[in-house]
Protein backbone atom coordinates (compact mmCIF):
# COMPACT_ATOMS: atom_id res chain seq x y z
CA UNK A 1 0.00 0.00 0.00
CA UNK A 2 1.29 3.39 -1.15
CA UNK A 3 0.67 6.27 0.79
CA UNK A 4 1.02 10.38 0.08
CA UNK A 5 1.66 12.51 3.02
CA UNK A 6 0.35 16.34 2.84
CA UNK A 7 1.57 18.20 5.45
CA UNK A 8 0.80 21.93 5.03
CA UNK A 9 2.17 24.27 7.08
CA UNK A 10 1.05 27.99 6.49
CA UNK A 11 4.40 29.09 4.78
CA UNK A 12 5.04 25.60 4.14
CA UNK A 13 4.27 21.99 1.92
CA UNK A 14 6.01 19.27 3.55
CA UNK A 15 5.67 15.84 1.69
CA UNK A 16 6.38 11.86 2.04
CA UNK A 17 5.63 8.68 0.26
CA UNK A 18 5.38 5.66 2.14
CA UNK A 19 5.29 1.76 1.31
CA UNK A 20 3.01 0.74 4.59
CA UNK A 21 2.96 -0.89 6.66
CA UNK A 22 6.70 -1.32 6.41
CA UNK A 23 7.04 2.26 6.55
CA UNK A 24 9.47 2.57 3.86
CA UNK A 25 10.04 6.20 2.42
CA UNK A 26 9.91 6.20 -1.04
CA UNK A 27 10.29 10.09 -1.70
CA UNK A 28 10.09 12.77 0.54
CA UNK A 29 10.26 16.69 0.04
CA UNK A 30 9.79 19.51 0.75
CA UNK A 31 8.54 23.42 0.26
CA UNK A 32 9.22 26.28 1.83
CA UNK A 33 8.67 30.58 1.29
CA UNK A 34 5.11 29.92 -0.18
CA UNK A 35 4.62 32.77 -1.32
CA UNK A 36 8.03 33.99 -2.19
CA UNK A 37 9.59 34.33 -5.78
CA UNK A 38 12.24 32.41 -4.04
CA UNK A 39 10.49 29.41 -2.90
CA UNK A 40 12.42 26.16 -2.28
CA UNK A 41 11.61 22.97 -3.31
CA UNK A 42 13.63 19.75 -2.57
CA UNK A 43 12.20 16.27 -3.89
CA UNK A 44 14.42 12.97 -2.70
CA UNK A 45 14.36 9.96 -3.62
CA UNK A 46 16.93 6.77 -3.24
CA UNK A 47 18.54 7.38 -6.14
CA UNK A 48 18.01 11.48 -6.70
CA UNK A 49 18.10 14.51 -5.03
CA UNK A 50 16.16 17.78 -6.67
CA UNK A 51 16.15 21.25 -5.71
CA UNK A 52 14.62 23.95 -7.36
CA UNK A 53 14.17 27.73 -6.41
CA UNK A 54 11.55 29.18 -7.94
CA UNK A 55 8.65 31.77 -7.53
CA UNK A 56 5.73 29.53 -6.08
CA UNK A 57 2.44 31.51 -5.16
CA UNK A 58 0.24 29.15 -3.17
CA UNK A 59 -0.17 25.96 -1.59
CA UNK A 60 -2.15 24.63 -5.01
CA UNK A 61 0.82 25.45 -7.55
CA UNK A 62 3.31 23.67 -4.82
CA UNK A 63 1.06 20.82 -4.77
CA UNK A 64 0.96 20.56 -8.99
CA UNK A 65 4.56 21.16 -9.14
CA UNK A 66 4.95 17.97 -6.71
CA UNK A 67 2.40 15.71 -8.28
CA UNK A 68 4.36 16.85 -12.13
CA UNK A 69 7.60 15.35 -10.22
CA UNK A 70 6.76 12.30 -8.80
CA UNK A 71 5.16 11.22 -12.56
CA UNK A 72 8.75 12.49 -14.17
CA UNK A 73 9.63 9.59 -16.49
CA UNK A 74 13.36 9.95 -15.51
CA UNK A 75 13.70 10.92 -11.70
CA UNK A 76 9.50 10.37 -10.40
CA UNK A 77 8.56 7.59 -8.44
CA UNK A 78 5.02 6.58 -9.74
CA UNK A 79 3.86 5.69 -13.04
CA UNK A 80 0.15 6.71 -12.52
CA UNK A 81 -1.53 8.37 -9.87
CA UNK A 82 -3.38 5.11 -9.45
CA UNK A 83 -0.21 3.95 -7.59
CA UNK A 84 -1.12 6.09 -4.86
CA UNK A 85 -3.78 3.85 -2.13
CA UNK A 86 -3.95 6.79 0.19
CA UNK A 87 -3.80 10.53 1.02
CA UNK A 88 -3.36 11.55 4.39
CA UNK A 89 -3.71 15.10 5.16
CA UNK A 90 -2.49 17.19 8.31
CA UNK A 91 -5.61 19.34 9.01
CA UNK A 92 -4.73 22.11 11.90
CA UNK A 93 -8.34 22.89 13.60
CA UNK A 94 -10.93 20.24 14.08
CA UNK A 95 -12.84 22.08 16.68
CA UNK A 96 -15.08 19.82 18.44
CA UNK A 97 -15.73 17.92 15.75
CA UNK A 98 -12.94 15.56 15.12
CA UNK A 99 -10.76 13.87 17.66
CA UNK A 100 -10.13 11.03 15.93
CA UNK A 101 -8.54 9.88 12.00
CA UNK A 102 -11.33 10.61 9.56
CA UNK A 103 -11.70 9.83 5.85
CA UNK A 104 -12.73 12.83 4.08
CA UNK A 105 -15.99 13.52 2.50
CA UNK A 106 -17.98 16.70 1.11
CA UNK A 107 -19.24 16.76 4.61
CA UNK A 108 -15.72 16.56 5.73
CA UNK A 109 -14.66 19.57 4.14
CA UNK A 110 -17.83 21.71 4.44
CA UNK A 111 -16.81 21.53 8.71
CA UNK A 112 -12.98 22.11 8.14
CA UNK A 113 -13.65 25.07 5.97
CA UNK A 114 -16.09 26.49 8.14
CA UNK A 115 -13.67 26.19 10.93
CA UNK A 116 -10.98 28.43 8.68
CA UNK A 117 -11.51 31.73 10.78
CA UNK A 118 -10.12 29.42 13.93
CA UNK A 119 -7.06 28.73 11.92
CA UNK A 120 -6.77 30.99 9.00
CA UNK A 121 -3.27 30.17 8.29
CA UNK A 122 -3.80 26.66 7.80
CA UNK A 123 -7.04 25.17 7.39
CA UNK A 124 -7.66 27.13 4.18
CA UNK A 125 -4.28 25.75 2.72
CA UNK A 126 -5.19 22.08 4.27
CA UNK A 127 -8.57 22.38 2.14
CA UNK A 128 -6.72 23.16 -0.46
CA UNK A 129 -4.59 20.38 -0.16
CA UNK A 130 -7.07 18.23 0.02
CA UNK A 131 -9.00 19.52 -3.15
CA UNK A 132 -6.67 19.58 -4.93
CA UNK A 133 -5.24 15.65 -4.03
CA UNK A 134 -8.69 14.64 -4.95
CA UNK A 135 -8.07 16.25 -8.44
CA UNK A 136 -4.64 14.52 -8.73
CA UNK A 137 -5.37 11.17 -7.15
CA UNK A 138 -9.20 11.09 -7.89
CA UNK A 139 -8.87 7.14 -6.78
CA UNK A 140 -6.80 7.28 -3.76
CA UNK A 141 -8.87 7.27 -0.29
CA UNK A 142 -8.32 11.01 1.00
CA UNK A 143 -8.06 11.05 5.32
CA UNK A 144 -7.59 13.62 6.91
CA UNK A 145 -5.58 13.87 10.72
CA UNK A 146 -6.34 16.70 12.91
CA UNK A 147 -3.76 18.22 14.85
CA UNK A 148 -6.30 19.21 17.96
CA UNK A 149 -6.71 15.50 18.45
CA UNK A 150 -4.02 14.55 20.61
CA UNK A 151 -5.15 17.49 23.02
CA UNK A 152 -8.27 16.10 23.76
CA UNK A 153 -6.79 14.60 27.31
CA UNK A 154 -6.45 18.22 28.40
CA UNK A 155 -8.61 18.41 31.56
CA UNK A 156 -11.17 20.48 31.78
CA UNK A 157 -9.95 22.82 34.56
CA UNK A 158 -7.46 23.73 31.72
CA UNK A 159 -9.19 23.53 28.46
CA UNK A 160 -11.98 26.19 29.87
CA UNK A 161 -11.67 29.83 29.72
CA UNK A 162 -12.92 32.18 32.44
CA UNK A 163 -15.75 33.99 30.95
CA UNK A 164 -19.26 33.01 30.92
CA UNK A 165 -20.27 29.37 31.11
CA UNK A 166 -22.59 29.58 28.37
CA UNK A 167 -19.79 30.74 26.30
CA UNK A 168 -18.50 26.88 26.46
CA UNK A 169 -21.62 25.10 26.82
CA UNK A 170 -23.22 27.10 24.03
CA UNK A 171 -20.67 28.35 21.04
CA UNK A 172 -17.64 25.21 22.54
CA UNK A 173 -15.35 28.31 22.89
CA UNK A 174 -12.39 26.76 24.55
CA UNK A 175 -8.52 25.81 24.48
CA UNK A 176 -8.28 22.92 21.73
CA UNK A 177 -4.57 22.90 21.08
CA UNK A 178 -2.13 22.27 18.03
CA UNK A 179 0.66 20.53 16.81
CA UNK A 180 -0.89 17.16 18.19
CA UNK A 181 0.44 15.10 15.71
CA UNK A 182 4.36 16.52 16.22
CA UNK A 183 3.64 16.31 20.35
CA UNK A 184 2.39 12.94 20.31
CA UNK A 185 4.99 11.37 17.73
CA UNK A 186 7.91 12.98 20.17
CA UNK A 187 6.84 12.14 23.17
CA UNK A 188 6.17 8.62 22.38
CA UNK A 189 9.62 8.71 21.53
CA UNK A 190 10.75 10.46 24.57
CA UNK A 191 8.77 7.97 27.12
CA UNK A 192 10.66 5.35 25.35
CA UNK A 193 13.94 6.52 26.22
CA UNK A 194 13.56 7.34 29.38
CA UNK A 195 11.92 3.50 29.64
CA UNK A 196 9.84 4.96 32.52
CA UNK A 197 5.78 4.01 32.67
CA UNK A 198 5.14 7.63 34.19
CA UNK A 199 6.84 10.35 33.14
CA UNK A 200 6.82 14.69 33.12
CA UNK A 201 7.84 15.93 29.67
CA UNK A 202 7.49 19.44 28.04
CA UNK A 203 7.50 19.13 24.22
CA UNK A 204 8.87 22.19 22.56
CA UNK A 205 8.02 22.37 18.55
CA UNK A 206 9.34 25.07 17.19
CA UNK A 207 9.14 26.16 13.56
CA UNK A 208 6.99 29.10 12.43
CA UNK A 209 4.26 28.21 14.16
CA UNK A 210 5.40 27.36 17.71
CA UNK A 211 3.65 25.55 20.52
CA UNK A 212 4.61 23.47 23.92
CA UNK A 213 3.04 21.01 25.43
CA UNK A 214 2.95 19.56 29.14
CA UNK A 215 2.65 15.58 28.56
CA UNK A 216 2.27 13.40 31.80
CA UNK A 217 2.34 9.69 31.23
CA UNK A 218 1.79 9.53 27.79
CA UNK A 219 -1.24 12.68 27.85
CA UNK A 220 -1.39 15.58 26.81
CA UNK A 221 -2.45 18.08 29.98
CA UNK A 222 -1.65 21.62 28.79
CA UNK A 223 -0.98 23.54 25.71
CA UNK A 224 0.38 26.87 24.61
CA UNK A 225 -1.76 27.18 21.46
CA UNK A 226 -5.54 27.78 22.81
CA UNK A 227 -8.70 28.62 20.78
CA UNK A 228 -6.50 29.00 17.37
CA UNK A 229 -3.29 28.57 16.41
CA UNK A 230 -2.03 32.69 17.90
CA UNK A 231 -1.56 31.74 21.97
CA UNK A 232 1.50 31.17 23.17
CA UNK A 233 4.99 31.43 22.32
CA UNK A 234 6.60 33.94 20.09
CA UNK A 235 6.03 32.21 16.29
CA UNK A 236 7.27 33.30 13.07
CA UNK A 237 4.37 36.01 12.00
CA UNK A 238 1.73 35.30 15.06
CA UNK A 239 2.10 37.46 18.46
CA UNK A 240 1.81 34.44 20.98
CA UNK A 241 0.23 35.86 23.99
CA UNK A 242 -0.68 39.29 24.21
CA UNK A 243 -3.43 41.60 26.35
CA UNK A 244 -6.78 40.80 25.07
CA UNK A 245 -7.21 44.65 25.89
CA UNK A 246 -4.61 46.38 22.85
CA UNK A 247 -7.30 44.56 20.39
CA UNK A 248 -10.49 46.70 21.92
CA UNK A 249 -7.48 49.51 22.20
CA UNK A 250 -6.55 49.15 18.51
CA UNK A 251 -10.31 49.35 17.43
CA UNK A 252 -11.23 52.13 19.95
CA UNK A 253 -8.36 54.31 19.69
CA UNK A 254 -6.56 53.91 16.10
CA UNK A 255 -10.06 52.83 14.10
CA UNK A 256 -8.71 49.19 13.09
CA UNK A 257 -11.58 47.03 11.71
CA UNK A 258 -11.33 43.47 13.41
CA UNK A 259 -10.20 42.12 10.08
CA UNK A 260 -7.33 44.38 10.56
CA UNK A 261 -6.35 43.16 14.19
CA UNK A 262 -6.74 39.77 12.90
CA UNK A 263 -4.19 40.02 10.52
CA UNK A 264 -1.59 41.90 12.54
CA UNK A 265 -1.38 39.19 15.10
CA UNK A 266 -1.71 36.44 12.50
CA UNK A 267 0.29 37.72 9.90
CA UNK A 268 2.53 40.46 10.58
CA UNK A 269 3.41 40.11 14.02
CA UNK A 270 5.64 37.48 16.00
CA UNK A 271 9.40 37.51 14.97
CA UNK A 272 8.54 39.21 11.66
CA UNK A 273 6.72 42.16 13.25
CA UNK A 274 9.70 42.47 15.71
CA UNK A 275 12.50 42.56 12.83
CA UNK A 276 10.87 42.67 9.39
CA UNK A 277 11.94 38.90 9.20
CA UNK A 278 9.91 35.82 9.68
CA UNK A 279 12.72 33.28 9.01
CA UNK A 280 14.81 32.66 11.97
CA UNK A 281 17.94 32.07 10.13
CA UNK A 282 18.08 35.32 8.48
CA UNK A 283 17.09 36.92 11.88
CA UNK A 284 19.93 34.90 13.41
CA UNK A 285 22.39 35.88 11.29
CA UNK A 286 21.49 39.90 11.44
CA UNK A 287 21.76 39.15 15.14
CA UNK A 288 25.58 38.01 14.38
CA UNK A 289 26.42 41.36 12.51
CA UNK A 290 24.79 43.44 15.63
CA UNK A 291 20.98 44.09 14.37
CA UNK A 292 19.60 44.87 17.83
CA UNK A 293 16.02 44.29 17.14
CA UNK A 294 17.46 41.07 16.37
CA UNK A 295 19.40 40.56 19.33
CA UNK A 296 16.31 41.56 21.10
CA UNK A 297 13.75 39.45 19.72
CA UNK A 298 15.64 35.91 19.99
CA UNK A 299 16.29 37.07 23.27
CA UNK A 300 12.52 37.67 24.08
CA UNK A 301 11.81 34.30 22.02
CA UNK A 302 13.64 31.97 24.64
CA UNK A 303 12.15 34.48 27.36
CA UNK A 304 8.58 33.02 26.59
CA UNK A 305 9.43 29.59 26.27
CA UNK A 306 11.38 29.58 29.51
CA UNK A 307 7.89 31.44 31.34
CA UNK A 308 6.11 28.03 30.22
CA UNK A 309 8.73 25.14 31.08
CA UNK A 310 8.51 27.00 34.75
CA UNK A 311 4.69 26.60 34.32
CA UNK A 312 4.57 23.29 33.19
CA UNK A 313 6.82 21.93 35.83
CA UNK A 314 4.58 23.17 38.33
CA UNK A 315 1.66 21.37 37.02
CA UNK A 316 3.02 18.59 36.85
CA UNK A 317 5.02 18.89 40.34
CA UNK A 318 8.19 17.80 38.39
CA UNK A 319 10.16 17.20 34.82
CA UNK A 320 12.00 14.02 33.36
CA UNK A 321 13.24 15.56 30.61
CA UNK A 322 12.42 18.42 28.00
CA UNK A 323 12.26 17.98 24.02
CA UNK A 324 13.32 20.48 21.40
CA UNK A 325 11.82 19.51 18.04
CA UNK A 326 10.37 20.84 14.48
CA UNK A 327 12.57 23.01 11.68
CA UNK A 328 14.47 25.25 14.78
CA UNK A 329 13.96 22.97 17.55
CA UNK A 330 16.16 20.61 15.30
CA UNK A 331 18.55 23.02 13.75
CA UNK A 332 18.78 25.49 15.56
CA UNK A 333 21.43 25.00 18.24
CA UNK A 334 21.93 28.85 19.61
CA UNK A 335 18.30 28.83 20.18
CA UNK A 336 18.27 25.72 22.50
CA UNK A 337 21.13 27.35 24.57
CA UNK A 338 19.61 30.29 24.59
CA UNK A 339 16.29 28.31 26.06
CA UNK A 340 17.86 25.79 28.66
CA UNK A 341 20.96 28.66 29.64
CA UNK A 342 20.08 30.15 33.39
CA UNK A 343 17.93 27.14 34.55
CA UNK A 344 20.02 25.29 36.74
CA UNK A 345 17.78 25.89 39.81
CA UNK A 346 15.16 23.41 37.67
CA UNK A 347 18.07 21.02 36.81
CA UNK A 348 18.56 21.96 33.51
CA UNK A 349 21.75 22.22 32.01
CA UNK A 350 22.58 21.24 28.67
CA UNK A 351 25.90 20.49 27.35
CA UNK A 352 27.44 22.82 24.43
CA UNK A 353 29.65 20.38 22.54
CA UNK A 354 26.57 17.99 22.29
CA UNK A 355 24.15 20.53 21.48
CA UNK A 356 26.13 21.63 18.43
CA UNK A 357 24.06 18.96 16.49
CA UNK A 358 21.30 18.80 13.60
CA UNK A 359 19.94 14.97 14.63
CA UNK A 360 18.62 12.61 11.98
CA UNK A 361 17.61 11.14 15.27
CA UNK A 362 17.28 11.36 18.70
CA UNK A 363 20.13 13.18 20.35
CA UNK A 364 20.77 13.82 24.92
CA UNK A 365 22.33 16.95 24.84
CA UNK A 366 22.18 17.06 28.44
CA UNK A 367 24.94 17.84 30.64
CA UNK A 368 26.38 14.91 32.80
CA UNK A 369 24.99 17.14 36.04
CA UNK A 370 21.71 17.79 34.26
CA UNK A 371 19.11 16.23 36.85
CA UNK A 372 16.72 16.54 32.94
CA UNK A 373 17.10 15.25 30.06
CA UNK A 374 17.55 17.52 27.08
CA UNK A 375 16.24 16.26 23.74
CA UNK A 376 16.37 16.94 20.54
CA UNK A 377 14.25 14.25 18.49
CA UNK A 378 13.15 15.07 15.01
CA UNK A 379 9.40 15.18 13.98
CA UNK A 380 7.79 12.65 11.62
CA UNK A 381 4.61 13.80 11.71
CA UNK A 382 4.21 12.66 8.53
CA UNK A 383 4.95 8.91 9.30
CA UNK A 384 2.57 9.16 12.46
CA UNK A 385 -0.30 10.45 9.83
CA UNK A 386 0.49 7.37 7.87
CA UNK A 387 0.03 5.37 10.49
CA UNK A 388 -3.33 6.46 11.30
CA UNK A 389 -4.71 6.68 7.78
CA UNK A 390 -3.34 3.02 7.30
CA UNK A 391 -4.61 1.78 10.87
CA UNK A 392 -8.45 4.21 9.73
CA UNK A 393 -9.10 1.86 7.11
CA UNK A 394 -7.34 -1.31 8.80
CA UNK A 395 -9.57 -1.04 12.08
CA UNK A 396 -13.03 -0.62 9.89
């Protein structure tokens, strides 16, 4: 059984083909700058290796440009698209609709679009994705895996806001959570190296959109990303957590329309707002050659995540270990010494010669002394949606 792997991110088309169960990668890929006349996009294979830079608009000319390359003649990997069993999708919001694996329907996508204003950055390009795979692979059974899933073991005590009951009860206006796919895969992978049945972990994915996740045997208990995908940490165009008050100030004060505010903290603010970058290696590297807004941004970027492993370590009354992963959780090395530098009193400590690493897998980067374990441990979410779409239609 062949199966296609969509994950889009919202600056972002991240691809793999799998022979399942076996889990064998055939090709895997990917795209990055959407939306940039100098969009990357890197196809592998056993044999080849293709990179192109090129202007690519949107998530549906990404997703033609990948389906043209794995039919090439010379370096694709199918010879029809009938080779292709399954589709699995990464869908961000699946309000409180979908907690489990789902095969998609017009139903289906009627819900995820409507939940679009949750998650404007990415369920419009997942829909997309997905409408446009049924185009390309009008055989291939099209399932989609929701990344709020994995958060529905947050308790309630922590899922509900404090505002009006009704406001729950009513309109399900609560914390959902994101990134479940990434958490879960990691900290499966964490709990197995520590070989402990219970364990405290804090999952740190950081890429453009950034999130972290208190895990306690296996469960996810608390999340930084809340209602949508904007909470939190410091991301790569998103504010994280701000005053819910500079919104009503914004409106009142400057005469913003909503639509306005909406887009500032989803689209222009977060590391981009802060240095005109979004990209953390070009914001790194200004840092380098003494950009202070820079300087002052990555420093405010650890800052947050450091507020939440204190927070999470309360509520769980302890840590076993913490776990850096996604695009800079993986490669970037400054920005995990930047995160675990200064919390020794936690028993943190992470050692520099180790952490000078970009893992294929999982790497300890602790220090000998380090009472936690520091981990780096790349993502698959992509092999974890296999899974599920292959274990959807297995199970029925």
């Amino acid at each position: 059984m062949q199966v296609l792997v969509l994950n889009s991110g919202s600056s972002s088309l991240k691809f793999q083909l799998f022979s399942m169960p076996e889990a064998t990668i055939l090709s895997s890929g990917l795209i990055e700058r959407i939306g940039f006349k100098d969009a990357k996009f890197k196809f592998k294979t056993e044999k080849d290796t293709i990179e192109v830079v090129a202007p690519i608009p949107n998530h549906k000319a990404g997703l033609e440009l990948l389906s043209h390359q794995l039919l090439d003649k010379n370096t694709g990997i199918i010879k029809s698209t009938d080779d292709i069993d399954i589709v699995g999708h990464r869908v961000v919001h699946g309000g409180k609709y979908f907690s489990d694996t789902t095969e998609i329907t017009e139903t289906i996508k009627e819900k995820i679009k409507a939940l679009s204003s949750l998650a404007p950055l990415h369920n419009p390009p997942n829909l997309e994705g997905i409408e446009v795979a049924e185009t390309i692979f009008p055989n291939a059974k099209q399932v989609a895996v929701f990344d709020t899933a994995f958060h529905q073991s947050i308790p309630e005590h922590a899922y509900k806001y404090a505002i009006p009951n009704e406001f729950l009860e009513e309109h399900s206006i609560r914390l959902y959570g994101f990134h479940g796919t990434s958490h879960k895969y990691v900290s499966e992978k964490a709990i197995a190296y520590l070989g402990k049945k219970h364990s405290k972990i804090i999952t740190i994915h950081l890429g453009n959109g950034c999130s972290m996740t208190a895990v306690k045997d296996g469960k996810s208990i608390e999340h930084t990303l809340g209602f949508s995908p904007v909470s939190g940490l410091i991301m790569g165009t998103r504010s994280g957590d701000i005053d819910p008050s500079i919104i009503f100030h914004l409106a009142e004060k400057f005469g913003y329309s909503l639509e306005e505010i909406n887009t500032i903290l989803q689209k222009k603010s977060g590391m981009l707002g802060l240095t005109g970058h979004s990209d953390l290696r070009e914001i790194e590297a200004k840092a380098k050659e003494g950009n202070k807004n820079c300087q002052l941004a990555l420093y405010m970027n650890a800052y947050r995540i450091k507020k939440y492993i204190g927070s999470y370590t309360a509520i769980m009354n302890g840590l076993d270990t913490i776990v850096f992963t996604a695009g800079i959780g993986e490669n970037s090395p400054s920005m995990r010494e930047r995160v675990c530098k200064d919390l020794d009193y936690l028993g943190i400590s992470i050692d520099t010669k180790k952490n000078n690493i970009r893992p294929d897998i999982l790497a300890d980067v602790s220090a000998e002394t380090s009472k936690v374990k520091v981990l780096v441990i790349p993502t698959n979410e992509e092999l974890e949606i296999a899974k599920q779409s292959v274990a959807l239609f297995r199970d029925n």
